[in-house]
Protein backbone atom coordinates (compact mmCIF):
# COMPACT_ATOMS: atom_id res chain seq x y z
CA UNK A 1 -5.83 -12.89 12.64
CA UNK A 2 -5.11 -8.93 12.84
CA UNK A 3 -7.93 -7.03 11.96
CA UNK A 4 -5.91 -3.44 11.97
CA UNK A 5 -3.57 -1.36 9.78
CA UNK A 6 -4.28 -1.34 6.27
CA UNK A 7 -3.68 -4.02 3.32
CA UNK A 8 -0.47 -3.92 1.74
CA UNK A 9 -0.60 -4.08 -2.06
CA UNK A 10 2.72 -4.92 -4.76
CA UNK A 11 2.76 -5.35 -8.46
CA UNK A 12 2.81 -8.27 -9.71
CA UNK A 13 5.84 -7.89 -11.53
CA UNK A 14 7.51 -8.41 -8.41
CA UNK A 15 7.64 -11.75 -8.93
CA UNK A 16 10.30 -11.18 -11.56
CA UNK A 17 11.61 -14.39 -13.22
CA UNK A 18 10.42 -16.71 -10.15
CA UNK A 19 7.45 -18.98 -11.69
CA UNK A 20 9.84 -19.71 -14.70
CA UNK A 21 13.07 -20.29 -12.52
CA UNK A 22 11.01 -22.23 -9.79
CA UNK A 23 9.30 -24.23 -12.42
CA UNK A 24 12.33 -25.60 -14.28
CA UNK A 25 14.04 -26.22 -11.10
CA UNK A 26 11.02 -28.00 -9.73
CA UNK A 27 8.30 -28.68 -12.60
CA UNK A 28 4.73 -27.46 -13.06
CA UNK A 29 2.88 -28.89 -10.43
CA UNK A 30 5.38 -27.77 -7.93
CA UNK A 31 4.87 -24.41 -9.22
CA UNK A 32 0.52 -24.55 -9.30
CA UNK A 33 1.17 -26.02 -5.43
CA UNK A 34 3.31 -23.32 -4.56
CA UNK A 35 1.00 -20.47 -5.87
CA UNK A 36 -2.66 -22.51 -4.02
CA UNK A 37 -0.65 -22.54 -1.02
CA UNK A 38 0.38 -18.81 -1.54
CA UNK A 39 -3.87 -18.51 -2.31
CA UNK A 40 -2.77 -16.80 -5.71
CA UNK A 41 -4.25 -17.68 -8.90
CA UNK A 42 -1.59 -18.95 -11.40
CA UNK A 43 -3.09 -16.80 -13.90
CA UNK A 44 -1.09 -13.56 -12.56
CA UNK A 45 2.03 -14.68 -14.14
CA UNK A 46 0.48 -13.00 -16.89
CA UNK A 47 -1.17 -10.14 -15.38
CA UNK A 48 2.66 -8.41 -14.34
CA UNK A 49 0.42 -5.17 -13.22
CA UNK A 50 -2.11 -6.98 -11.14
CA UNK A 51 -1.87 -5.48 -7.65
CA UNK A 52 -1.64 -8.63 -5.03
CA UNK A 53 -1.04 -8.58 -1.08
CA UNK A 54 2.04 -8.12 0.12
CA UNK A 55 1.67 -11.05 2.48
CA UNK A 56 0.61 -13.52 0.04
CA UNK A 57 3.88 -12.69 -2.86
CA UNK A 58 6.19 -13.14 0.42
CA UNK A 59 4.23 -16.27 1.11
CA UNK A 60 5.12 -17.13 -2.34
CA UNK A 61 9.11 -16.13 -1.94
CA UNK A 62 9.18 -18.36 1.31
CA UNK A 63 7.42 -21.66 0.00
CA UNK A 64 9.64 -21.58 -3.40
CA UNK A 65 12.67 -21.57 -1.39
CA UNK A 66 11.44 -23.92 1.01
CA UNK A 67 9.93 -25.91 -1.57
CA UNK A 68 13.83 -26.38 -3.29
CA UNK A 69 15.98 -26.18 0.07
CA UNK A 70 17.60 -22.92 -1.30
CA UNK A 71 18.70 -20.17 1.36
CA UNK A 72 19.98 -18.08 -1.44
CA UNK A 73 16.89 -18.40 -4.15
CA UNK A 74 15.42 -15.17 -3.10
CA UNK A 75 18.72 -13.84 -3.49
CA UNK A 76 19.23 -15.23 -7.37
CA UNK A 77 15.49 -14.35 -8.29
CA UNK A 78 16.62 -10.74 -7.70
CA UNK A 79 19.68 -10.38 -9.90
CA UNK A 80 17.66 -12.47 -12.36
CA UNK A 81 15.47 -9.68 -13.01
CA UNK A 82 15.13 -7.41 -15.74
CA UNK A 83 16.93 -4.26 -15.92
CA UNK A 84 15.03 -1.42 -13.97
CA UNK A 85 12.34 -0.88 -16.38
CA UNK A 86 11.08 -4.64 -15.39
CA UNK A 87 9.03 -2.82 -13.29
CA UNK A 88 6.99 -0.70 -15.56
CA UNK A 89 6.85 2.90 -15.88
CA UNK A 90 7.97 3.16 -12.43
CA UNK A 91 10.93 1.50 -13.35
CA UNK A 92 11.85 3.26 -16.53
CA UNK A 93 11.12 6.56 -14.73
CA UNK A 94 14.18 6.19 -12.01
CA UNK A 95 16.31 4.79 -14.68
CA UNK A 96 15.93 7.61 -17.68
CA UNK A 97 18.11 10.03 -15.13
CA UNK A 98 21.00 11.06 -15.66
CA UNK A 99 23.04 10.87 -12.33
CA UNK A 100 22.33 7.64 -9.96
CA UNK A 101 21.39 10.22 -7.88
CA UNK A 102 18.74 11.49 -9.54
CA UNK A 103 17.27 8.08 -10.56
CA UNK A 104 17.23 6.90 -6.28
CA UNK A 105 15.69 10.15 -5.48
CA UNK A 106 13.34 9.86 -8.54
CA UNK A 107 12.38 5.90 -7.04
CA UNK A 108 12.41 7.76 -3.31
CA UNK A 109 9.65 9.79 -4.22
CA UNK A 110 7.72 7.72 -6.50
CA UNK A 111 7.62 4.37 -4.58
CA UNK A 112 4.34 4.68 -3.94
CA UNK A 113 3.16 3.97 -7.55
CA UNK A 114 4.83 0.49 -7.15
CA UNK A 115 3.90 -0.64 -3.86
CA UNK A 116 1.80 0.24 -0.61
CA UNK A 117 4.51 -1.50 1.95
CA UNK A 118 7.12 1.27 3.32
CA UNK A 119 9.23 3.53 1.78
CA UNK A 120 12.58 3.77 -0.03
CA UNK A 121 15.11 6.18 1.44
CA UNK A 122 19.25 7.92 1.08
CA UNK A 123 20.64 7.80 4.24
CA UNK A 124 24.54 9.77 3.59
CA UNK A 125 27.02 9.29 6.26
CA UNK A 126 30.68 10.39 6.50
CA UNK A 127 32.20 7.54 4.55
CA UNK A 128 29.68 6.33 2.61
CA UNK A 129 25.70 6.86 1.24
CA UNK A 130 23.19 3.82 2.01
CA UNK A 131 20.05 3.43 -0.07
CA UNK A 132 17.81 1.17 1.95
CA UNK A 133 14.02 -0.10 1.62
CA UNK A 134 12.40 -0.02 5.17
CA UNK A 135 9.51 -1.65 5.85
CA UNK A 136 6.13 -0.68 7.28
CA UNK A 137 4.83 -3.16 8.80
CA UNK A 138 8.22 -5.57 9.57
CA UNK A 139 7.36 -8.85 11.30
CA UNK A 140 6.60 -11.42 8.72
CA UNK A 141 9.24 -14.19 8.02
CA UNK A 142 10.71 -12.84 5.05
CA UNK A 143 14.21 -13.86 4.26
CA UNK A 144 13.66 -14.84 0.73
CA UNK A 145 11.62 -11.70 -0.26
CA UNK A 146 13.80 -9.21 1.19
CA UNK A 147 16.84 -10.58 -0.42
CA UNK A 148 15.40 -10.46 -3.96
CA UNK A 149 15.16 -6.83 -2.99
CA UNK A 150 19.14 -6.82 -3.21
CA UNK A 151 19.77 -7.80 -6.47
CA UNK A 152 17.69 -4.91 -8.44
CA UNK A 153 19.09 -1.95 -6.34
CA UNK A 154 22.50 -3.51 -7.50
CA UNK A 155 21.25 -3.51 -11.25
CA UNK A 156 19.78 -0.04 -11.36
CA UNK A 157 23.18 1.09 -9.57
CA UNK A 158 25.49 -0.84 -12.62
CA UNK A 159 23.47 1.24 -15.00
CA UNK A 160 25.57 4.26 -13.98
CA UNK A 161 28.78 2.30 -12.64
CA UNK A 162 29.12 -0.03 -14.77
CA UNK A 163 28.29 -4.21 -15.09
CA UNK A 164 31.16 -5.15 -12.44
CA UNK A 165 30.65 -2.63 -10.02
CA UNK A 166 29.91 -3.91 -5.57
CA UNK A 167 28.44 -2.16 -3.08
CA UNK A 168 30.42 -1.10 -0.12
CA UNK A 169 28.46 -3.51 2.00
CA UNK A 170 24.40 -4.89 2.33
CA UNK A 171 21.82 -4.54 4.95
CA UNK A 172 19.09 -6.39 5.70
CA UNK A 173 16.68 -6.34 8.66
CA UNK A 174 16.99 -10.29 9.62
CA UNK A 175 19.01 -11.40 12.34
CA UNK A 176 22.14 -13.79 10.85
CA UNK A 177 21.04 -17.44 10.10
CA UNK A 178 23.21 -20.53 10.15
CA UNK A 179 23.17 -20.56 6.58
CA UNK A 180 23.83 -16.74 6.15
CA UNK A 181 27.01 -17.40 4.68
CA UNK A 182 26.03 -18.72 1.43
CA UNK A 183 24.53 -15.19 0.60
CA UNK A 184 27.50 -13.91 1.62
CA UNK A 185 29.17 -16.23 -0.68
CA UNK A 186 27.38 -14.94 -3.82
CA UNK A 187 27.70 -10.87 -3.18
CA UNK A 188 31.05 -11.41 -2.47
CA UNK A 189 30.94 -8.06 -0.18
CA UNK A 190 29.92 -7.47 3.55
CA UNK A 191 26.38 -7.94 4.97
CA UNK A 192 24.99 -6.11 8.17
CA UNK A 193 22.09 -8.29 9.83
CA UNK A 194 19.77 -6.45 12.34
CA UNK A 195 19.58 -3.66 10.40
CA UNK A 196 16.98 -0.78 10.01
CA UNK A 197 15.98 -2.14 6.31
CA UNK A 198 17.20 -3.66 3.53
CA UNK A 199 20.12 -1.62 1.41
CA UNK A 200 23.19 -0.94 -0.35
CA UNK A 201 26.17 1.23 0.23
CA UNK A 202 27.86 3.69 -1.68
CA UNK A 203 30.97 5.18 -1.85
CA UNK A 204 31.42 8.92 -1.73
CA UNK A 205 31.11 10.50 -5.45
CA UNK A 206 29.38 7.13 -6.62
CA UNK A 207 25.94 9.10 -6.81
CA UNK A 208 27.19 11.83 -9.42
CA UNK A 209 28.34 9.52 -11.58
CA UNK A 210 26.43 10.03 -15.07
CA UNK A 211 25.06 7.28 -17.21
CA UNK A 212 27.44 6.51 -19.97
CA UNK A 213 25.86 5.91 -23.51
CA UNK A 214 22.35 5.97 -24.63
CA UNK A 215 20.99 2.67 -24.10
CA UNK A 216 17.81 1.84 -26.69
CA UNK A 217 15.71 1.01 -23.75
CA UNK A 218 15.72 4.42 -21.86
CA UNK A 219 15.36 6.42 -25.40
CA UNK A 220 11.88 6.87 -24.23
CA UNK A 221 11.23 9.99 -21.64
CA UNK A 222 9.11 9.34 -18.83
CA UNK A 223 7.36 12.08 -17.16
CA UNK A 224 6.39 11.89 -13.48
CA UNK A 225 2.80 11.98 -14.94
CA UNK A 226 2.83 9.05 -16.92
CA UNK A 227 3.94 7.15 -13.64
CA UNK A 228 1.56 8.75 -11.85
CA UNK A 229 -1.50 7.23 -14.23
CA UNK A 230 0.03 4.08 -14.56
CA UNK A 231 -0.55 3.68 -10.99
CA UNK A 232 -3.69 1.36 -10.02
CA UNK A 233 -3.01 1.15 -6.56
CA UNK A 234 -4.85 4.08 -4.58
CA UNK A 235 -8.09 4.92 -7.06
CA UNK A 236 -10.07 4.56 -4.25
CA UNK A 237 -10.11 5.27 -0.17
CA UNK A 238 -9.30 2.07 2.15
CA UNK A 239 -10.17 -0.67 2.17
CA UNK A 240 -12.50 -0.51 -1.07
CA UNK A 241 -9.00 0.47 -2.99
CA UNK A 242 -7.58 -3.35 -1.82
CA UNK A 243 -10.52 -5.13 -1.49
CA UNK A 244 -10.89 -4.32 -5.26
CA UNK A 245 -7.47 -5.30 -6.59
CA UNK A 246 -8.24 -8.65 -4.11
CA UNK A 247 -11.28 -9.48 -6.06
CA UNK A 248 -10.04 -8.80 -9.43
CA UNK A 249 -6.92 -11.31 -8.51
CA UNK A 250 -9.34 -13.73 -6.90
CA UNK A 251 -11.64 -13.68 -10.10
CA UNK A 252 -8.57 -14.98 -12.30
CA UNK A 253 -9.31 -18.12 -10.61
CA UNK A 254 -13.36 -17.76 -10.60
CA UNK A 255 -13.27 -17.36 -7.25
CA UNK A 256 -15.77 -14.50 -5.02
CA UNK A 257 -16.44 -15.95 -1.91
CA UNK A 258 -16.00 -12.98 0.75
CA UNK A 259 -14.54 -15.40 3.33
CA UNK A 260 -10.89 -15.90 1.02
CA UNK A 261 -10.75 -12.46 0.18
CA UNK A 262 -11.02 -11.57 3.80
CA UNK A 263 -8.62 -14.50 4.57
CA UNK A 264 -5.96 -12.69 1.82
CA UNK A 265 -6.15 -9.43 3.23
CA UNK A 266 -5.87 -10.43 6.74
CA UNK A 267 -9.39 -9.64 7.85
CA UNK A 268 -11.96 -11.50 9.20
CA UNK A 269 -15.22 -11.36 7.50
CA UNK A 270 -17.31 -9.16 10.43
CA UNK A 271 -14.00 -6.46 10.46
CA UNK A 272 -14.53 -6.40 6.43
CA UNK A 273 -17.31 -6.08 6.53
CA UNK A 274 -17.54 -3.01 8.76
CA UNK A 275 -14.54 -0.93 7.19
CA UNK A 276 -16.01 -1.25 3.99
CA UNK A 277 -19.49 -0.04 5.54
CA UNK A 278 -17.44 3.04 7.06
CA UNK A 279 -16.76 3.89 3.56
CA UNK A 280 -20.18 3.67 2.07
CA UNK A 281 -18.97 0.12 0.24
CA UNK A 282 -20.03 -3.09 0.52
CA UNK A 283 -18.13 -6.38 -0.57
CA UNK A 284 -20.37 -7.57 -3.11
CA UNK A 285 -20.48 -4.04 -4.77
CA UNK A 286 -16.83 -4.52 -4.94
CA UNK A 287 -17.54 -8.06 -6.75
CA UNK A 288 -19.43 -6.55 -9.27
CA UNK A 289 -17.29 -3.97 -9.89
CA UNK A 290 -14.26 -6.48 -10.41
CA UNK A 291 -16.62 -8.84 -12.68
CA UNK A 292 -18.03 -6.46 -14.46
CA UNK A 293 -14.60 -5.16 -15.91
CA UNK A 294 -13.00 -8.55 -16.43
CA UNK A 295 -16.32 -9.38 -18.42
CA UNK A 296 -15.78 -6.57 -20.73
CA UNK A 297 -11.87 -7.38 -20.68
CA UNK A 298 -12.86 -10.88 -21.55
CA UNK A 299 -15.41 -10.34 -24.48
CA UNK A 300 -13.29 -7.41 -26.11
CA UNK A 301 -9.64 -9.39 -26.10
CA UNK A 302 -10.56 -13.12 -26.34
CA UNK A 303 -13.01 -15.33 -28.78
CA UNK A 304 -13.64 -17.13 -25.64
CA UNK A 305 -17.31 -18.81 -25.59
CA UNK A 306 -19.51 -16.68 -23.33
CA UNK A 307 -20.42 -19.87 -21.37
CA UNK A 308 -16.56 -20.33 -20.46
CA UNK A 309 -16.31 -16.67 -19.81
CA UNK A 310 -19.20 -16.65 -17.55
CA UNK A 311 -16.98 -20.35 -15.69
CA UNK A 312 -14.30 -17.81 -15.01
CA UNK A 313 -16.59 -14.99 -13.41
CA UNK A 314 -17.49 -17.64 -11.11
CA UNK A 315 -21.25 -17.97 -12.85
CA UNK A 316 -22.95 -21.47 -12.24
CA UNK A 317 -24.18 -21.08 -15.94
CA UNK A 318 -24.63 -19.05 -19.09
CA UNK A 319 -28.25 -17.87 -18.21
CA UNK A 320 -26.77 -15.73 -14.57
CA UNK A 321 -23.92 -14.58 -16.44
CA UNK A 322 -26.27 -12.78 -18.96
CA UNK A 323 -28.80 -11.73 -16.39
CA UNK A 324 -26.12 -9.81 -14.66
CA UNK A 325 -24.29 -8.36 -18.10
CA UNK A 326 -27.74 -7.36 -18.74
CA UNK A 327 -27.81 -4.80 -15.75
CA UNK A 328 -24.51 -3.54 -15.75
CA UNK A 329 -24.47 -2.99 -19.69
CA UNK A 330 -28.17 -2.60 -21.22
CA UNK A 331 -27.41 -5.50 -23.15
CA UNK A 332 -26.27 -8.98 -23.64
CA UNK A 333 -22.96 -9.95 -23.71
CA UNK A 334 -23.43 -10.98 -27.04
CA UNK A 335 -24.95 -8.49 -27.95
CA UNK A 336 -21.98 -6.57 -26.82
CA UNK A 337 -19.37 -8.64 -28.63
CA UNK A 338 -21.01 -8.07 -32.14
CA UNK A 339 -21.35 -4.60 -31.69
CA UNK A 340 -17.75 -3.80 -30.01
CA UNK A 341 -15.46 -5.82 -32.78
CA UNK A 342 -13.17 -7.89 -30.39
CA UNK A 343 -9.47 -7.25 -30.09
CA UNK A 344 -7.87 -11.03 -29.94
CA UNK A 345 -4.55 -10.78 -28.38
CA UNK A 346 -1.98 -12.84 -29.72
């Protein structure tokens, strides 16, 4: 287990359409032994902001397409996914530009705001422009996560050339498999293996092109600010930044224990321990953080009982629950349900 470089931290909206294409291609408990293996909760599915480690959604990617015997799942997750804006305000931001230019360089710059792992990039050459993600930290088998990278830069690119339009070729860092021909098969256009990242081609000219028509989903402007505050991902220095998004994933399933959350960001326990430390944190301070906020979540958008909210903290019973509300609020968690009318989502 590495115990150096930092932890590397995605939306969960990543996952695009994958739990609902995985799970009617291979049924419910398929998909709940797909995400323990993984060690996510199930619970993100609906939490498409959650931050999660890197390592664990490619876990995820890998097992799914294990799981059916599909080299090109990965592939058909991607172009399954929702136009640009899929992925938030980040998304919409990129895709409100004008030129396809503007909306890559816009995503360049910004890429930060949807994940910690590398960087996006242009790269223009003599007969053609390639738009590539390259990764920080390469080295994990990754096949089916780095192709469902493919299919959005296509999508974001037929906003501005239109539903039919191919790149010039596709990169991706893997060496060629014997079944790299089936992905080949569905782009229907070249693919480079060994390469720097994983990317598209242009042709020269294709990144002036301007978007044609007003479509109702980009009517909204998005300012680099908005982006900016949407992002949940560096509020705090490292490791206390990840360590916090951990917990709060790790508490959808009531879990706490330091030794999985160490485990998930590729620590052990003792080097956790000490980076934390160097930043004047410690892991249960962390806990209570996360609990504390998914406690007021909880009691201010559900009529769940307290005792079953207190379950999901990871509380033995009602009476701990309350002790600890107590501290962090001045007041029971009843108490702070009747005075705060809830806000029951539908």
């Amino acid at each position: 287990m590495s115990d150096s470089g930092s932890i590397l931290l995605v939306r969960a909206s990543g996952f695009g359409p994958l739990p609902s294409v995985f799970e009617q291609r291979a049924g419910e408990r398929a998909l709940w032994r797909v995400f323990e293996k993984a060690g996510l909760p199930v619970d993100v599915i609906g939490a498409p902001h959650t931050p999660v480690p890197l390592p664990a959604m490619i876990s995820l990617f890998e097992r799914c397409g294990h799981e059916l015997g599909d080299r090109t799942f990965g592939l058909e997750i991607g172009f399954e996914m929702q136009k640009a804006w899929g992925y938030g305000l980040w998304g919409r931001y990129g895709a409100t530009a004008d030129t396809l230019g503007k909306a890559i360089r816009r995503y360049n710059l910004t890429f930060w705001a949807h994940a910690s792992d590398g960087r996006l990039e242009l790269v223009e050459g003599e007969k053609a422009t390639l738009w590539r993600h390259v990764k920080r930290q390469p080295g994990q088998s990754a096949v089916q996560h780095i192709d469902h990278l493919i299919g959005p830069m296509i999508i974001i690119a037929r906003l501005f050339l239109g539903p039919g339009w191919l790149p010039e070729w596709v990169e991706v860092p893997y060496q060629r498999d014997s079944d790299a021909h089936l992905m080949e098969d569905r782009l229907q256009v070249p693919v480079r293996f060994g390469c720097k990242g994983t990317g598209i081609a242009f042709k020269p000219g294709d990144l002036d092109i301007r978007k044609a028509g007003n479509a109702a989903e980009t009517s909204r402007i998005i300012t680099l600010r908005e982006v900016t505050a949407d992002n949940a991902l560096s509020r705090a220095p490292e490791p206390a930044r990840a360590m916090s998004a951990i917990a709060a994933l790790r508490l959808l399933d009531g879990r706490t224990d330091i030794e999985g959350a160490a485990r998930m960001a590729g620590l052990s326990v003792r080097s956790l321990q000490r980076q934390l430390l160097e930043k004047g944190y410690s892991y249960r301070e962390i806990v209570t953080i996360a609990r504390n906020e998914r406690a007021v979540s909880l009691l201010r958008e559900t009529s769940l009982p307290i005792m079953e909210i207190a379950l999901l903290l990871g509380y033995e019973d009602h009476a701990s629950f309350t002790r600890a509300f107590r501290r962090w609020m001045g007041c029971s968690p009843l108490e702070f349900r009747r005075f705060r009318q809830p806000v029951v989502l539908a």
